[in-house]
N, C-alpha and C. Protein backbone atom coordinates (compact mmCIF):
# COMPACT_ATOMS: atom_id res chain seq x y z
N UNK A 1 11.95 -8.45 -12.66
CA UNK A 1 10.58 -8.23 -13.08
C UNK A 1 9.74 -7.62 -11.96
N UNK A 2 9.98 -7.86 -10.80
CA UNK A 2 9.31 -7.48 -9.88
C UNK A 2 9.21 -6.18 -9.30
N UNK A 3 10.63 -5.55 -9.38
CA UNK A 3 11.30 -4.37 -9.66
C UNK A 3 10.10 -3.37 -10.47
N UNK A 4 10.25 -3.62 -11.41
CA UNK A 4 9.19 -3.20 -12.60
C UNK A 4 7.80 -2.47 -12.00
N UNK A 5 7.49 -4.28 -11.67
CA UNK A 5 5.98 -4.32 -11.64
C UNK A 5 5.77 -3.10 -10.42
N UNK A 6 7.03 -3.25 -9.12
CA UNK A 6 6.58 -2.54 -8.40
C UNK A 6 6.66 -0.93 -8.99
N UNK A 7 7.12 -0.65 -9.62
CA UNK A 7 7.31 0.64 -10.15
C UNK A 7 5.89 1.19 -10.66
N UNK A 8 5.41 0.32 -11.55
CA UNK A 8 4.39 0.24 -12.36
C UNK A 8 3.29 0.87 -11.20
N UNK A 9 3.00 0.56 -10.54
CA UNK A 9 2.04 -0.05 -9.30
C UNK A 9 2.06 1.94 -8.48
N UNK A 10 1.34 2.19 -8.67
CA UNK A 10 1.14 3.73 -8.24
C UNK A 10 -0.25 4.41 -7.65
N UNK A 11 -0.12 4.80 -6.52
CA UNK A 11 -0.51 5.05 -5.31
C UNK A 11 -1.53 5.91 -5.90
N UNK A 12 -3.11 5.50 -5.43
CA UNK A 12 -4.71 6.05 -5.88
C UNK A 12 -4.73 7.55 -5.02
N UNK A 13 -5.77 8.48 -5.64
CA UNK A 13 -5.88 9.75 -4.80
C UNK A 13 -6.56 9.22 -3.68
N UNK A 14 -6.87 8.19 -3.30
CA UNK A 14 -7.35 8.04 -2.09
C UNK A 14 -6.63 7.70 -1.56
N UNK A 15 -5.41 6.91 -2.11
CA UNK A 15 -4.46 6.27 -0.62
C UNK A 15 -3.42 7.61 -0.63
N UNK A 16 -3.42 8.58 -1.76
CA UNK A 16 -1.90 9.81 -1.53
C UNK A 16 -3.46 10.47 -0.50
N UNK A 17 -4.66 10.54 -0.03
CA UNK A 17 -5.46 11.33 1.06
C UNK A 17 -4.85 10.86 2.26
N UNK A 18 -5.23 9.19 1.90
CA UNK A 18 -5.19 8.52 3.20
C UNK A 18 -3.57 8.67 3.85
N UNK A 19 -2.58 8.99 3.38
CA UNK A 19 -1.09 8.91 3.56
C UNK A 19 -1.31 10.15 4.25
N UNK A 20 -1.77 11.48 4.35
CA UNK A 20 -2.05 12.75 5.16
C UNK A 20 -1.96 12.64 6.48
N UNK A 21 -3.16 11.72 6.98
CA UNK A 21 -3.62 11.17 7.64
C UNK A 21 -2.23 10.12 8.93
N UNK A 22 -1.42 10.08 8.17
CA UNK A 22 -0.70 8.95 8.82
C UNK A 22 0.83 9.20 8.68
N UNK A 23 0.98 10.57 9.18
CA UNK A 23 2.91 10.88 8.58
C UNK A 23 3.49 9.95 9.61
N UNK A 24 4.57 9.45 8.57
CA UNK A 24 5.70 8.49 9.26
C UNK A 24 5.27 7.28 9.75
N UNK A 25 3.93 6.86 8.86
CA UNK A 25 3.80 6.00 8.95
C UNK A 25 3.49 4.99 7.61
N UNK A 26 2.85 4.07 6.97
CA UNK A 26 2.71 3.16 5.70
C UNK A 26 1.35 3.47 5.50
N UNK A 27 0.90 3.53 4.18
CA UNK A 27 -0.66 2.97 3.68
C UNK A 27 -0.38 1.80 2.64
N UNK A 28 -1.76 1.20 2.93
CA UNK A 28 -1.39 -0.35 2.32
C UNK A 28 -2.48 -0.59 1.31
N UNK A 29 -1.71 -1.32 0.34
CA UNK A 29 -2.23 -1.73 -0.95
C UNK A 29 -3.25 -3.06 -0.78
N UNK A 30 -4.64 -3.14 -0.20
CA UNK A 30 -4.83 -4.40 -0.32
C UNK A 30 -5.59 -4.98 -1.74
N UNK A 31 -5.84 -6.23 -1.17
CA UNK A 31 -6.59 -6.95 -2.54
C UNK A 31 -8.18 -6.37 -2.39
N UNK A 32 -8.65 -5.96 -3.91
CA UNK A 32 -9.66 -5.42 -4.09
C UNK A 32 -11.26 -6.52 -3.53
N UNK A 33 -11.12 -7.42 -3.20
CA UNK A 33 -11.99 -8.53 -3.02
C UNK A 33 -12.21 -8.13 -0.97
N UNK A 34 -11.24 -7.32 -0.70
CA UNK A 34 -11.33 -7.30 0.78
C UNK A 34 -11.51 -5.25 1.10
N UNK A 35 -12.07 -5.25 2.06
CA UNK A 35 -12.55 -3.42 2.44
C UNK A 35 -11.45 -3.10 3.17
N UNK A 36 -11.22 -1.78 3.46
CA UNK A 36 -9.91 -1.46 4.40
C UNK A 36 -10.92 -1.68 5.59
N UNK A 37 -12.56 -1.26 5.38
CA UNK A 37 -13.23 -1.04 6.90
C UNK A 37 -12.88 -2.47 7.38
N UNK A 38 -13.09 -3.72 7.10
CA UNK A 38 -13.10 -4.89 7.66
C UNK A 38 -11.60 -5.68 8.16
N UNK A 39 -11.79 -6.34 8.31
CA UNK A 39 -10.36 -7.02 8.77
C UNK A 39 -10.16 -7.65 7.74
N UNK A 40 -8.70 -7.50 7.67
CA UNK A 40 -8.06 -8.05 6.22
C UNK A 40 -6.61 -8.78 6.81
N UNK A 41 -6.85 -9.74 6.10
CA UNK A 41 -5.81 -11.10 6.49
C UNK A 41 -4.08 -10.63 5.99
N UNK A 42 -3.58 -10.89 6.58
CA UNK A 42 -2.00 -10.56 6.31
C UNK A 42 -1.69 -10.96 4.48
N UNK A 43 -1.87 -12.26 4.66
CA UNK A 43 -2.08 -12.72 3.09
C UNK A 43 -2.94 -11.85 1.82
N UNK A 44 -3.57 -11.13 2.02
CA UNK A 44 -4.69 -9.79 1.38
C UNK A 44 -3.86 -8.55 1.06
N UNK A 45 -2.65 -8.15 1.59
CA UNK A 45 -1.96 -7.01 1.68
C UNK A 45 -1.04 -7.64 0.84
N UNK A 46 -1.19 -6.62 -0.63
CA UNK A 46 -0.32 -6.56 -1.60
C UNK A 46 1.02 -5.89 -1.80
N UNK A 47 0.80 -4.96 -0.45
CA UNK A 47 2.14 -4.34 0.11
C UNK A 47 1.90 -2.82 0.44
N UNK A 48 2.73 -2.00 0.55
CA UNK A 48 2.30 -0.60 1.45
C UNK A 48 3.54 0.28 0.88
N UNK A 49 3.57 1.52 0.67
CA UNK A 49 3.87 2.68 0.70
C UNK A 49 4.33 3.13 2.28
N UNK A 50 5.85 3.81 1.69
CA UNK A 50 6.24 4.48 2.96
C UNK A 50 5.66 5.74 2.99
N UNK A 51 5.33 6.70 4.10
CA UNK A 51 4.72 7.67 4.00
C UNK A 51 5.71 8.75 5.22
N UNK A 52 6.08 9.78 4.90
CA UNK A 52 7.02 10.82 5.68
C UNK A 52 6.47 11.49 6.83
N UNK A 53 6.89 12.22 7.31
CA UNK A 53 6.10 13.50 8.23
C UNK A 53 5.31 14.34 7.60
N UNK A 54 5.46 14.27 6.20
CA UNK A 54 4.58 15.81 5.76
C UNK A 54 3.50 14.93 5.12
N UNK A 55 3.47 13.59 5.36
CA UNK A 55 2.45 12.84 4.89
C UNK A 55 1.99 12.51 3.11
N UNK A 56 3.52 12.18 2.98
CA UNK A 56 3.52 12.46 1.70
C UNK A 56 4.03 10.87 1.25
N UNK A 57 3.86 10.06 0.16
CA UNK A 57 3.97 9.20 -0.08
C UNK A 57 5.22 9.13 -0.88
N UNK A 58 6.36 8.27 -0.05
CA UNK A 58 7.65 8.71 -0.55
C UNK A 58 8.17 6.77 -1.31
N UNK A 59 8.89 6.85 -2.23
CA UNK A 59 9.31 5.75 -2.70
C UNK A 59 8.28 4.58 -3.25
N UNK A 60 8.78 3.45 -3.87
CA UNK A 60 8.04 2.57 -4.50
C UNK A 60 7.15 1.68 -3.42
N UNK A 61 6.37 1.04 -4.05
CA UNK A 61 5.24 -0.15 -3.22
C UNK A 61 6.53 -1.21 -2.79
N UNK A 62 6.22 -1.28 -1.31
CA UNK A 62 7.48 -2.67 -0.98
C UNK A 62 6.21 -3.49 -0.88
N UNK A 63 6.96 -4.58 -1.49
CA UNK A 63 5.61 -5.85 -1.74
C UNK A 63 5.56 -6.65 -0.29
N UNK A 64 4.70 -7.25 0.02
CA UNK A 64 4.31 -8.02 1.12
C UNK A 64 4.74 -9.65 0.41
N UNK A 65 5.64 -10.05 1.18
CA UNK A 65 5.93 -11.27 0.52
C UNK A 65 4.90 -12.68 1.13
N UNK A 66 3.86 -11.91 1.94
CA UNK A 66 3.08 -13.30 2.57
C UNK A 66 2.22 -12.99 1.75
N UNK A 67 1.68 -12.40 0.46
CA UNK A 67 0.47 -11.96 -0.11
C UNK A 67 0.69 -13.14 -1.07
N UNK A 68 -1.05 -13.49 -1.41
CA UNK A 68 -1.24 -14.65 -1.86
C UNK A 68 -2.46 -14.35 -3.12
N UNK A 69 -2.25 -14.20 -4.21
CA UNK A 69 -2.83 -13.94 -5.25
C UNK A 69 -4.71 -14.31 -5.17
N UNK A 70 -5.16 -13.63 -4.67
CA UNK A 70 -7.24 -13.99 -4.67
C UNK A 70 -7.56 -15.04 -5.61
């Protein structure tokens, strides 16, 4: 099921911007109750996107297994 859900779960035009920004590196899915500007608790991160050199958002959401439902 989880499989799924992560499939389901597809990356906003702001985070395929923000992935530009950051080749070869992750952008992260947090919980909507928290800002990316502020500090956000490990538990808040619903999981992250791998992102390539050409800054392109490659493969499914790997879930954060310390994330804790708001």
């Amino acid at each position: 099921m989880k499989k799924l859900i992560k499939k389901l779960i597809q990356p906003s035009q702001g985070e395929i911007e923000e992935a530009l920004k950051f080749p070869n590196g992750r952008v992260y899915l947090i919980h909507p109750d928290y800002s990316a500007d502020g500090e956000v608790p490990p538990s808040a991160i619903i999981g992250a996107w791998k992102v390539d050199a050409d800054g392109k958002i490659v493969g499914d959401l790997i879930h954060n297994p310390n994330y804790t439902e708001q």
